[in-house]
PDB file of N, CA and C in Angstrom:
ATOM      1  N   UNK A   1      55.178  34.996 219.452  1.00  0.00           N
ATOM      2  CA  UNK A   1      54.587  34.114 220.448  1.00  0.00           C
ATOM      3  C   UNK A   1      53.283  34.743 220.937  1.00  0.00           C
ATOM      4  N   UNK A   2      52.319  34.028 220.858  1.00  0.00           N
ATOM      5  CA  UNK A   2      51.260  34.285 221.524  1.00  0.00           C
ATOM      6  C   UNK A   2      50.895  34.095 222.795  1.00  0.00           C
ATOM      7  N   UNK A   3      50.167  35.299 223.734  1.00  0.00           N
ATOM      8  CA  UNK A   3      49.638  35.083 225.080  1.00  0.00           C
ATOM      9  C   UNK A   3      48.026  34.794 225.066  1.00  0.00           C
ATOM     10  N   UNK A   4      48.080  33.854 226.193  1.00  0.00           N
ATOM     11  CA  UNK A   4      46.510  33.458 226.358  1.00  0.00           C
ATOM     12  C   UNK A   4      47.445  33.758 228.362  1.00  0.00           C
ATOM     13  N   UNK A   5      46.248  33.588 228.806  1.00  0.00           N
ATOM     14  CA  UNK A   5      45.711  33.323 230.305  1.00  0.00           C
ATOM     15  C   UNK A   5      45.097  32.178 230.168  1.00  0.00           C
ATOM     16  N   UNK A   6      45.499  31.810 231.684  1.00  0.00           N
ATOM     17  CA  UNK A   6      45.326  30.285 232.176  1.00  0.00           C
ATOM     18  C   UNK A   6      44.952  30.343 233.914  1.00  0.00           C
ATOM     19  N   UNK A   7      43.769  29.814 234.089  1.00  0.00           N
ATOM     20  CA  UNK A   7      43.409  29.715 235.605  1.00  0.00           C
ATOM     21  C   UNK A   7      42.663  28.761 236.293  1.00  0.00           C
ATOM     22  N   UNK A   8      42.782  28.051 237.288  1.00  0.00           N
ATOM     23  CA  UNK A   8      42.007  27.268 237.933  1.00  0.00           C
ATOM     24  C   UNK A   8      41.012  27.947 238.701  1.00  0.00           C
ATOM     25  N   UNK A   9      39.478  27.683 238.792  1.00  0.00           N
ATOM     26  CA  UNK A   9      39.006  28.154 239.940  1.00  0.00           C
ATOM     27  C   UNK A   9      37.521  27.379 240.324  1.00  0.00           C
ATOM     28  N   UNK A  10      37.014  27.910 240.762  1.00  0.00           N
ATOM     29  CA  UNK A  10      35.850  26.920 241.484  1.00  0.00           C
ATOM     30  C   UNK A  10      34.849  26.916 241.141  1.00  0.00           C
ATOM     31  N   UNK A  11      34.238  26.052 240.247  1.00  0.00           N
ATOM     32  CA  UNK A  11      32.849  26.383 239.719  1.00  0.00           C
ATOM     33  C   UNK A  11      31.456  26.235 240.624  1.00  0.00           C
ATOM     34  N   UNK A  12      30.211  26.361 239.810  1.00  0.00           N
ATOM     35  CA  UNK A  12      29.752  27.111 241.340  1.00  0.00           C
ATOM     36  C   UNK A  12      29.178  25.317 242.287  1.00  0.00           C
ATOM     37  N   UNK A  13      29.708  24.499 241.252  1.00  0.00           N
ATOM     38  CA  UNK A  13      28.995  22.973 241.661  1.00  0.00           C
ATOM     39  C   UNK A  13      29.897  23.140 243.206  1.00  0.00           C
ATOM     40  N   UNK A  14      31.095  23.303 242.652  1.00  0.00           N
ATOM     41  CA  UNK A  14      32.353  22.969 244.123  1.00  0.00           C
ATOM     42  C   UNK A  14      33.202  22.333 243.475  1.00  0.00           C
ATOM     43  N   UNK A  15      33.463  21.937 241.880  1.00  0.00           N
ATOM     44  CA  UNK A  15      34.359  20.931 241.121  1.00  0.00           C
ATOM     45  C   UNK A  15      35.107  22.045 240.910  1.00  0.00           C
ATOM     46  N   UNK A  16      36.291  21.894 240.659  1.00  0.00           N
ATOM     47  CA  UNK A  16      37.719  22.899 240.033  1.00  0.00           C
ATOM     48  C   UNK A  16      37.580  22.376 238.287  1.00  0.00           C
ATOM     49  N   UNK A  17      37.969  23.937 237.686  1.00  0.00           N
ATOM     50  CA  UNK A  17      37.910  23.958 236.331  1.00  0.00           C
ATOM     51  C   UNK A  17      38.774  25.146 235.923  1.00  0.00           C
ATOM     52  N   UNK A  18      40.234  24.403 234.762  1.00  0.00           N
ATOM     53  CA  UNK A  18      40.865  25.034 234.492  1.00  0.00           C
ATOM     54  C   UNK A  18      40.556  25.627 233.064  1.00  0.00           C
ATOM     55  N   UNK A  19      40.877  27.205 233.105  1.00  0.00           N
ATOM     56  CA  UNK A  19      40.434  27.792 231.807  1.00  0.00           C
ATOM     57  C   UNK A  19      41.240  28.390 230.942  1.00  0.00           C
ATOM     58  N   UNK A  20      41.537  28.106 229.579  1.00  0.00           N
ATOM     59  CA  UNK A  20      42.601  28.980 228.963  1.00  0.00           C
ATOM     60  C   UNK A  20      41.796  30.018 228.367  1.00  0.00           C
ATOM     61  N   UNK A  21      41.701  31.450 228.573  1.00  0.00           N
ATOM     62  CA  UNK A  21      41.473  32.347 227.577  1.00  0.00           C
ATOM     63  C   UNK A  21      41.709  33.573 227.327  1.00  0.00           C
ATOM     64  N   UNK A  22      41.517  34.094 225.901  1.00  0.00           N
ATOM     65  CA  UNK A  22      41.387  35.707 225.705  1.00  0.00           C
ATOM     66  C   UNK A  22      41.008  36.410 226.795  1.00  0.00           C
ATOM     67  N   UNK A  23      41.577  37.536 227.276  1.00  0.00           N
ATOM     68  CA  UNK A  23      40.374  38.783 227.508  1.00  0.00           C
ATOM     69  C   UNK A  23      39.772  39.816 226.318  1.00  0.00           C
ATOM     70  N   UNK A  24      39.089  40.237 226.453  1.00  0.00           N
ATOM     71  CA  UNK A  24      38.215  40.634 225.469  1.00  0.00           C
ATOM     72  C   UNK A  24      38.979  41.733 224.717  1.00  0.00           C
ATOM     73  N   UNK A  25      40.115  42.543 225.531  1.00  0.00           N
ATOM     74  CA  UNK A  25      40.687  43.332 224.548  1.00  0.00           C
ATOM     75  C   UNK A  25      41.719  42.557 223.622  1.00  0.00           C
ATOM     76  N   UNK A  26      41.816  41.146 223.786  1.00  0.00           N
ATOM     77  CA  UNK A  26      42.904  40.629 222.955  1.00  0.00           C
ATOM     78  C   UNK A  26      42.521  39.959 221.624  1.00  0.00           C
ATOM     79  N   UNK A  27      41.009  40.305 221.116  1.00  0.00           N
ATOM     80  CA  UNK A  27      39.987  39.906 220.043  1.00  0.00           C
ATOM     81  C   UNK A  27      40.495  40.686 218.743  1.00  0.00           C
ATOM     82  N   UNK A  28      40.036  40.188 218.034  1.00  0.00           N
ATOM     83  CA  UNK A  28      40.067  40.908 217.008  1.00  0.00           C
ATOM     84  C   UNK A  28      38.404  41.536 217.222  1.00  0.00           C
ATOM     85  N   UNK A  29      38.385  43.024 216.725  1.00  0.00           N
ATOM     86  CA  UNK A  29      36.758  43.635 216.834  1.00  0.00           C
ATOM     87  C   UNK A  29      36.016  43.255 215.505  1.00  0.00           C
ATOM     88  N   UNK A  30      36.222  42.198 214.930  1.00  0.00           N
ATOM     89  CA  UNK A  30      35.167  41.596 213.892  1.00  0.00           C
ATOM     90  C   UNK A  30      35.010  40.427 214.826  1.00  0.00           C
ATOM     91  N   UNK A  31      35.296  40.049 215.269  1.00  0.00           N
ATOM     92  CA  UNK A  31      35.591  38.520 216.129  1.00  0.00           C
ATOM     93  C   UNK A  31      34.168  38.908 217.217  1.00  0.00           C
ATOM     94  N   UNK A  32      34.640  39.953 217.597  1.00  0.00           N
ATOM     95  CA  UNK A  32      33.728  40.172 218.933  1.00  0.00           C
ATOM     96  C   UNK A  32      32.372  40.709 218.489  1.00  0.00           C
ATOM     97  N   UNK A  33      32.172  41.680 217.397  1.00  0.00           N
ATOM     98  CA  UNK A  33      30.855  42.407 216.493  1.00  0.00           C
ATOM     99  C   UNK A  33      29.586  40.579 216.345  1.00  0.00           C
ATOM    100  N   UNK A  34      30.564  39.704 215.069  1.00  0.00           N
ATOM    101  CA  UNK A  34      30.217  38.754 214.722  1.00  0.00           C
ATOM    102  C   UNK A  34      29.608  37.778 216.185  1.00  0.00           C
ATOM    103  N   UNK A  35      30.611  37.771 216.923  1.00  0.00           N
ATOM    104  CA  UNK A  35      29.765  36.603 218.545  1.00  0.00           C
ATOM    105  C   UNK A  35      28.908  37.140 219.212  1.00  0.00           C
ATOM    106  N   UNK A  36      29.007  37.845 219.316  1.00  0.00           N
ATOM    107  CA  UNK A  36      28.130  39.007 220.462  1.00  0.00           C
ATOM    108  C   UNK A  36      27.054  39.367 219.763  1.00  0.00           C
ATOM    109  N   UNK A  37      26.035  39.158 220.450  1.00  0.00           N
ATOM    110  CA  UNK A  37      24.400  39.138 220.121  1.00  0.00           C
ATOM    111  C   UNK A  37      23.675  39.927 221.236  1.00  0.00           C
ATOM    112  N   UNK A  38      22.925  41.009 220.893  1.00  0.00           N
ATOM    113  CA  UNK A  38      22.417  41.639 221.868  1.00  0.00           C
ATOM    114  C   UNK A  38      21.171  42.576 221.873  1.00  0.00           C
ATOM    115  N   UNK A  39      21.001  43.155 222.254  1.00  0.00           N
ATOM    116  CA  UNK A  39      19.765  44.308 222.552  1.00  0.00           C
ATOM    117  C   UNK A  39      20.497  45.938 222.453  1.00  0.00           C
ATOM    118  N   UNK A  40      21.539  45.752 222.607  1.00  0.00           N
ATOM    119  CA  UNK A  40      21.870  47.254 222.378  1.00  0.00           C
ATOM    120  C   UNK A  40      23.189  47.601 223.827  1.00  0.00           C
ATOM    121  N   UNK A  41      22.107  46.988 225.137  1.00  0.00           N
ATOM    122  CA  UNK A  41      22.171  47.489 226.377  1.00  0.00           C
ATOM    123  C   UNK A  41      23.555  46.704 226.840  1.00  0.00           C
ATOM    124  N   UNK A  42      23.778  47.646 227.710  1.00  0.00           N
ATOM    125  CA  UNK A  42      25.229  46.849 228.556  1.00  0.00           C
ATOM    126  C   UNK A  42      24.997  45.797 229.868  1.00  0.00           C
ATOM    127  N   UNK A  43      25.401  44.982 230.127  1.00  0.00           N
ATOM    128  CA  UNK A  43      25.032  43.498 230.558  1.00  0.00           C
ATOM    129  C   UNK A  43      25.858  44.365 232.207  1.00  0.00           C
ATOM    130  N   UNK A  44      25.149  43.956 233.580  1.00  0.00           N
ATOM    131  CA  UNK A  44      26.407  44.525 234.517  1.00  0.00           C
ATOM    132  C   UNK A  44      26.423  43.378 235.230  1.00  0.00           C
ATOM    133  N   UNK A  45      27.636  43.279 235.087  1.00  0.00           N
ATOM    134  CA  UNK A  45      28.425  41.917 236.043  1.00  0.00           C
ATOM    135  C   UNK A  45      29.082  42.488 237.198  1.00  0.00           C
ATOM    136  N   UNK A  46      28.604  41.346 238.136  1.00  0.00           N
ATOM    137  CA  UNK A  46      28.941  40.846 239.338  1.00  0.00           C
ATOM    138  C   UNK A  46      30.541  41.243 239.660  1.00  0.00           C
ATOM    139  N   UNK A  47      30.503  41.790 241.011  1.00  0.00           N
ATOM    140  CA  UNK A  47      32.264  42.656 240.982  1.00  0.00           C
ATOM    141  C   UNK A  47      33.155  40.992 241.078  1.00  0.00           C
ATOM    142  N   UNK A  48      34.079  41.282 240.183  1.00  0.00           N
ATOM    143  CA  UNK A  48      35.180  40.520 240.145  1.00  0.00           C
ATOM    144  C   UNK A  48      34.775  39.299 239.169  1.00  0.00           C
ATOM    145  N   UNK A  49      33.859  40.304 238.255  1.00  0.00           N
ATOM    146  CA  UNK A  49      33.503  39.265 237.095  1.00  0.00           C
ATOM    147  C   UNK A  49      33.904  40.113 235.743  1.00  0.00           C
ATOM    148  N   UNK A  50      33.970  39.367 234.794  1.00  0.00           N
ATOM    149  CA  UNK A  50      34.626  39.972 233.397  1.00  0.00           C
ATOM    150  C   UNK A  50      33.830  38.473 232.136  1.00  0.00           C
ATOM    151  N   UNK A  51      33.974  39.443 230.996  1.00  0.00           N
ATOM    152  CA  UNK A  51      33.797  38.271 229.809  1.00  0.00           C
ATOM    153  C   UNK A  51      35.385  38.394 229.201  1.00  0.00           C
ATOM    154  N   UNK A  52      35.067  36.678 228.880  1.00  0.00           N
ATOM    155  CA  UNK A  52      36.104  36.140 228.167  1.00  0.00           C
ATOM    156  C   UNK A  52      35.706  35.210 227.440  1.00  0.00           C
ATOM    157  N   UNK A  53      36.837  35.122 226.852  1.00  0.00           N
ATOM    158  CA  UNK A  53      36.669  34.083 225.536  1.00  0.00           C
ATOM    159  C   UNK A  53      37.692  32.339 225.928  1.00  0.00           C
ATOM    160  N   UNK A  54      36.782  31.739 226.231  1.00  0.00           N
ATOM    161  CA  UNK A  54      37.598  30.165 226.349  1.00  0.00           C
ATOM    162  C   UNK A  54      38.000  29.747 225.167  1.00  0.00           C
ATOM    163  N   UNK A  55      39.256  29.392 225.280  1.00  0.00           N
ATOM    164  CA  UNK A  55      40.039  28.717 224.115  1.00  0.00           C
ATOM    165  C   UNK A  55      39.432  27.481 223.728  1.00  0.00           C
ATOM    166  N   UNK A  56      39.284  26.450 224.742  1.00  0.00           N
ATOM    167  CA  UNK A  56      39.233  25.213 224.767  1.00  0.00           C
ATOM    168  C   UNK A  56      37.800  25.004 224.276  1.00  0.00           C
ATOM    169  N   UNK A  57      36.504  25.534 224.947  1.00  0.00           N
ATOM    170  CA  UNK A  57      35.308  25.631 224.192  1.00  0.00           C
ATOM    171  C   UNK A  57      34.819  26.308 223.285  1.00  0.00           C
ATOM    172  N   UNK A  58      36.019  27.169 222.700  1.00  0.00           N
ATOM    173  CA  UNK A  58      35.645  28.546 222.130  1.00  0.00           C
ATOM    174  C   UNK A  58      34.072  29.216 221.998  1.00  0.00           C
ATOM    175  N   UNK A  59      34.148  29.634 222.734  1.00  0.00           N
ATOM    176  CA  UNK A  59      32.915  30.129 223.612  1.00  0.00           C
ATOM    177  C   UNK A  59      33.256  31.413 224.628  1.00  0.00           C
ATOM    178  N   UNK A  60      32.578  32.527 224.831  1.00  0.00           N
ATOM    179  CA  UNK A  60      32.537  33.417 225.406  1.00  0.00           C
ATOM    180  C   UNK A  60      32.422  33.110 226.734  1.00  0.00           C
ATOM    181  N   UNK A  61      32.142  33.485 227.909  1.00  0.00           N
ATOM    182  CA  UNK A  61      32.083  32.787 229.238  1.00  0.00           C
ATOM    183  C   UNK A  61      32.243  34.258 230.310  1.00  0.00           C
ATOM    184  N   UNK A  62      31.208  34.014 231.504  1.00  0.00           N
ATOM    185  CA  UNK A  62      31.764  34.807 232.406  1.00  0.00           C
ATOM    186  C   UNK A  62      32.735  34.437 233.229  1.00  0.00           C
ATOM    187  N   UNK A  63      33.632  34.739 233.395  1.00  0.00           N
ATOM    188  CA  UNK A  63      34.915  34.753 234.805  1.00  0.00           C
ATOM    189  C   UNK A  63      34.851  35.334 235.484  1.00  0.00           C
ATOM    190  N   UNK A  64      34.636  34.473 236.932  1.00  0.00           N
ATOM    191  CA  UNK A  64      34.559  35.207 237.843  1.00  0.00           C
ATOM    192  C   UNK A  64      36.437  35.427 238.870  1.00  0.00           C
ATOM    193  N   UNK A  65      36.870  36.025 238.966  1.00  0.00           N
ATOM    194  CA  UNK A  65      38.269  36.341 239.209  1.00  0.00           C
ATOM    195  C   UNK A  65      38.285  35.735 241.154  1.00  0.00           C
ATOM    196  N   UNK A  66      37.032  36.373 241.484  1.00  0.00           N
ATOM    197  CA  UNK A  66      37.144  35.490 243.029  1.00  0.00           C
ATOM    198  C   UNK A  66      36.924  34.366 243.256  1.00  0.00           C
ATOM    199  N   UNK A  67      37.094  33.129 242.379  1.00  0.00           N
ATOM    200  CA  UNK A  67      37.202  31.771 242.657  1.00  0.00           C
ATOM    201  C   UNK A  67      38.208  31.627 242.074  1.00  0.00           C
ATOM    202  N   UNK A  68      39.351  32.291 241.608  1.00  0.00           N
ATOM    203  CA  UNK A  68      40.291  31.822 240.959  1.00  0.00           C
ATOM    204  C   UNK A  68      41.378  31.093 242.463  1.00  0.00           C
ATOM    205  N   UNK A  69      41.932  29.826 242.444  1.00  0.00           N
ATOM    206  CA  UNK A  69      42.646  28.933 243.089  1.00  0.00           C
ATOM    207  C   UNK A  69      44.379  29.332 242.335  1.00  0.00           C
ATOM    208  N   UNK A  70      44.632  29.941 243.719  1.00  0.00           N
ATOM    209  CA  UNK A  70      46.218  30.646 243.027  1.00  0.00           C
ATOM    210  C   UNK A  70      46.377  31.615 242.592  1.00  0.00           C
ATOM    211  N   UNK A  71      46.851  32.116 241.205  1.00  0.00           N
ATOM    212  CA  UNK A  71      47.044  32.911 240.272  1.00  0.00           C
ATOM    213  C   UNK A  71      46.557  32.747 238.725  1.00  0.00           C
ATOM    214  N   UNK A  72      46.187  34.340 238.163  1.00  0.00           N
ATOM    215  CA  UNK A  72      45.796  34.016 236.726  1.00  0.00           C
ATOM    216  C   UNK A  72      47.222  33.241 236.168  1.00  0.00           C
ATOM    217  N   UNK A  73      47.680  33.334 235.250  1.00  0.00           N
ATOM    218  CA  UNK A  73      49.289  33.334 234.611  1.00  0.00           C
ATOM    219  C   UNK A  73      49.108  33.506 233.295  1.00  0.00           C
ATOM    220  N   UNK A  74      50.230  34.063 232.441  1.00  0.00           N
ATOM    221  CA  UNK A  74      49.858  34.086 231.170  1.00  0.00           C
ATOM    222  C   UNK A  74      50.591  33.120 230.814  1.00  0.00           C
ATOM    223  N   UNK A  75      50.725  32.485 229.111  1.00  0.00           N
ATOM    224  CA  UNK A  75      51.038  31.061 228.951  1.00  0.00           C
ATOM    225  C   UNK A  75      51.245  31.183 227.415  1.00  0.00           C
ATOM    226  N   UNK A  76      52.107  30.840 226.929  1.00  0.00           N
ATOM    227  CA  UNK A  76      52.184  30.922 225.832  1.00  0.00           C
ATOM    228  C   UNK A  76      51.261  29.811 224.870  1.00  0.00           C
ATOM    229  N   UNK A  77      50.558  30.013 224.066  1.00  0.00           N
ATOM    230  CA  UNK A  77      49.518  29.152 223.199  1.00  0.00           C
ATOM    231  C   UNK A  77      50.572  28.283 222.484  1.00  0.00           C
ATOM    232  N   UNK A  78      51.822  28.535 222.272  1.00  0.00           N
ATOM    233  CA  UNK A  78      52.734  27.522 221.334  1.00  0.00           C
ATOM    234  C   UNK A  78      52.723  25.642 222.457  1.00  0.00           C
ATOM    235  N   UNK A  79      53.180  26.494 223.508  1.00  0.00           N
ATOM    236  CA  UNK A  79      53.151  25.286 224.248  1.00  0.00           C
ATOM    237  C   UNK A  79      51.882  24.520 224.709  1.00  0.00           C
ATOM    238  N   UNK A  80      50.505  25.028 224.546  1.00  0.00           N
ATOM    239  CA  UNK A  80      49.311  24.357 225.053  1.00  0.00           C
ATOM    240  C   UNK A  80      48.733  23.467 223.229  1.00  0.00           C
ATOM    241  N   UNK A  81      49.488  23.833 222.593  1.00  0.00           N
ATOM    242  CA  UNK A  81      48.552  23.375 221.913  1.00  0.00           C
ATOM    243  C   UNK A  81      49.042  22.002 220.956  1.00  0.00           C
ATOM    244  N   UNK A  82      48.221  20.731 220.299  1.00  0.00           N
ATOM    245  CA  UNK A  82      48.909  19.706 220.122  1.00  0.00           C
ATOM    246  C   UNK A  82      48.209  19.105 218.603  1.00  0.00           C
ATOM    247  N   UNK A  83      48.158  18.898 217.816  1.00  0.00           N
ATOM    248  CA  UNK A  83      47.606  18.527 216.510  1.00  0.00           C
ATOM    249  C   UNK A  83      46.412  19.803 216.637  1.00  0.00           C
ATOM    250  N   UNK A  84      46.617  21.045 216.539  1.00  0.00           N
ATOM    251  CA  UNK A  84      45.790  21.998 216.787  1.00  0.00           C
ATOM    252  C   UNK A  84      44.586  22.063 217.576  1.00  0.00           C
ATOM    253  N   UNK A  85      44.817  21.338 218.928  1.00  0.00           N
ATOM    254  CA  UNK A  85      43.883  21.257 219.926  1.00  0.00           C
ATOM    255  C   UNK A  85      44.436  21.901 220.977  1.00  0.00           C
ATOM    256  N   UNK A  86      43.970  22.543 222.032  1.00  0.00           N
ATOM    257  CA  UNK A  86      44.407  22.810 223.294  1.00  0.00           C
ATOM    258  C   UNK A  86      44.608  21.672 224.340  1.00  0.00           C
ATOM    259  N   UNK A  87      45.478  21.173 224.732  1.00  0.00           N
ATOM    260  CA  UNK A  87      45.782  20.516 226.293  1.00  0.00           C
ATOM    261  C   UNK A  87      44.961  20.640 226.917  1.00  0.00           C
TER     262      UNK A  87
END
């Protein structure tokens, strides 16, 4: 069974947006070499921010953890997913 994370939180409009995704140690490191485009240098994020990987847009994304509404949760991917789409 596979784990993803799942969270609601507040985007910066004021609309709520729920997100399923990786954290970055749960990549495969060809996965992450291949997406990740850069200069060399390390990017510094905002406290209570992290990169992740959205399931649903598959797309990298910053998360910010202090708009999260509730709790992260982890979630099993068997149950989110439906003719190989995410819910």
């Amino acid at each position: 069974m596979e784990l993803a994370n799942r969270a609601t939180f507040t985007k910066k409009d004021g609309s709520l947006r729920t997100i399923v995704f990786y954290n970055i140690d749960q990549l495969p490191l060809t996965m992450i070499a291949e997406k990740l485009k850069g200069t060399g240098t390390q990017r510094k994020l905002a406290d209570g921010s992290r990169l992740v990987y959205d399931l649903v847009v598959r797309e990298f994304r910053i998360f910010n953890e202090s708009t999260v509404i509730g709790q992260i949760e982890q979630v099993s991917l068997d149950t989110l997913f439906d003719g190989g789409y995410i819910l």
